[in-house]
C-alpha atoms as a PDB file:
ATOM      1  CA  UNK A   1      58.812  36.054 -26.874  1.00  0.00           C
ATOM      2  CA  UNK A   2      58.455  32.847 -25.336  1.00  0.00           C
ATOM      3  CA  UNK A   3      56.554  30.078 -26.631  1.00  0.00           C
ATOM      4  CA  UNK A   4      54.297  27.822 -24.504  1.00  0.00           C
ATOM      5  CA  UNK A   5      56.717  24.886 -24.942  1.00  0.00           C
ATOM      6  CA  UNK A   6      59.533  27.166 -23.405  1.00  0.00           C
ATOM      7  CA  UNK A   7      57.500  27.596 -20.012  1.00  0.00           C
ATOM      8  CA  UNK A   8      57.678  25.048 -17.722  1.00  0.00           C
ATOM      9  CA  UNK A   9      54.126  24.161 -16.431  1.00  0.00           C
ATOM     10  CA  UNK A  10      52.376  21.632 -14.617  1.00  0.00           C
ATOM     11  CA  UNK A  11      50.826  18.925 -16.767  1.00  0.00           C
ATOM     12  CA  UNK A  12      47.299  20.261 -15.439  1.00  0.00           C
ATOM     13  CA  UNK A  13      47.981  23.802 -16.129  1.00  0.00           C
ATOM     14  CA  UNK A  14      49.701  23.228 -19.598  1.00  0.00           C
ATOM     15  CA  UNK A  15      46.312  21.045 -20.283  1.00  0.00           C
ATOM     16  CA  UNK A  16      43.879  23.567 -19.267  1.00  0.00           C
ATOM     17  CA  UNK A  17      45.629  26.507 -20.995  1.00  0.00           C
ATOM     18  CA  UNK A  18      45.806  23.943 -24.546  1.00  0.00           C
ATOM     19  CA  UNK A  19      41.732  23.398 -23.622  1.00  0.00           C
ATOM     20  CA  UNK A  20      41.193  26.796 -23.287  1.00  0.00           C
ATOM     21  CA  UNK A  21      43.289  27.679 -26.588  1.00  0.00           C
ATOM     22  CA  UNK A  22      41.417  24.940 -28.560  1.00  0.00           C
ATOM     23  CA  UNK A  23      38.022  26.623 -27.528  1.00  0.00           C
ATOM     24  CA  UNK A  24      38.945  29.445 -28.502  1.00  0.00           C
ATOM     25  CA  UNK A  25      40.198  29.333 -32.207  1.00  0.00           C
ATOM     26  CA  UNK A  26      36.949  27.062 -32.888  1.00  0.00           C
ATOM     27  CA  UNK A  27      34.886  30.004 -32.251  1.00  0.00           C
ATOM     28  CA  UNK A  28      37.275  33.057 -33.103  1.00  0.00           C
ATOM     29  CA  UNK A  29      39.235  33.808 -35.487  1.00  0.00           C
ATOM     30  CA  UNK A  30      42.122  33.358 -33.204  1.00  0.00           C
ATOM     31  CA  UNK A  31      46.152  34.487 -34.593  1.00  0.00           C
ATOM     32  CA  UNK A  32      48.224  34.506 -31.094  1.00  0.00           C
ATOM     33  CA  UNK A  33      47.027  33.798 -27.401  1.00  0.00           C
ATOM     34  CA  UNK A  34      49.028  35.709 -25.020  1.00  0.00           C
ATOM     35  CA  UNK A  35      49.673  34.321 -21.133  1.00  0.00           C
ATOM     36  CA  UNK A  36      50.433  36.532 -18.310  1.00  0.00           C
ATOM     37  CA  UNK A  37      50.746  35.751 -14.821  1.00  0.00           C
ATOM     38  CA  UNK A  38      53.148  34.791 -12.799  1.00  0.00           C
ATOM     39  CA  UNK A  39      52.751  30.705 -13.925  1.00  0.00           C
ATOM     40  CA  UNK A  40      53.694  32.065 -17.260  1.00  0.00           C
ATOM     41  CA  UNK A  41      56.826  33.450 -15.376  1.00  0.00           C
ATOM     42  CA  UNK A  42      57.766  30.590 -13.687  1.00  0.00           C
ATOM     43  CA  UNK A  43      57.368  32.696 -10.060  1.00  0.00           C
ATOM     44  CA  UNK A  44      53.852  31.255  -9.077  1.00  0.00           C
ATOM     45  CA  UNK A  45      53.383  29.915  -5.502  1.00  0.00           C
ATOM     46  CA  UNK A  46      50.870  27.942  -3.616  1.00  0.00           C
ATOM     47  CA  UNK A  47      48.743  30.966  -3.428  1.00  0.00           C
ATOM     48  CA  UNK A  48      48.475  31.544  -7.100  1.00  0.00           C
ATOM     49  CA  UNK A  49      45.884  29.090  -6.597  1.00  0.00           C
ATOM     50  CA  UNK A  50      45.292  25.500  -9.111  1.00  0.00           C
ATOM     51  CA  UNK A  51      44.252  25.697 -12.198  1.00  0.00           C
ATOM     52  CA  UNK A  52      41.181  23.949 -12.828  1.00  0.00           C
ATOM     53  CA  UNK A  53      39.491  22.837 -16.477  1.00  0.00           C
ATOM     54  CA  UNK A  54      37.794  24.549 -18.458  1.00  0.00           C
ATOM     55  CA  UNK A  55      33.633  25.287 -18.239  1.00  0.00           C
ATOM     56  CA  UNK A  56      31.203  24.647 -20.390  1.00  0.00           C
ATOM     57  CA  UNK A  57      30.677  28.475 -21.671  1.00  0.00           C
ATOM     58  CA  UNK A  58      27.194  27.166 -23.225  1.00  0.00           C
END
């Protein structure tokens, strides 16, 4: 298994998915977070789409 410093991501992309992670284990009890997609893969194109920031779930 890959780790998230093995993929090679956009900065925005690699900061939204580290916003979304941090989010997450305040409020879970959070052990792994798993990607999918093809980003994670390395085969995304211009109609994977951008990745935009996080929302404020509240």
């Amino acid at each position: 298994m890959k780790t998230l410093a093995d993929i090679p991501l956009a900065t925005p992309d690699r900061e939204a998915i580290d916003a979304a992670a941090g989010l997450l284990r305040n409020r879970f009890p959070v052990v792994h977070i798993l990607l999918f997609g093809s980003k994670t893969t390395g085969r995304d194109d211009p109609e994977s789409g951008p990745v935009s920031g996080p929302t404020d779930p509240g």
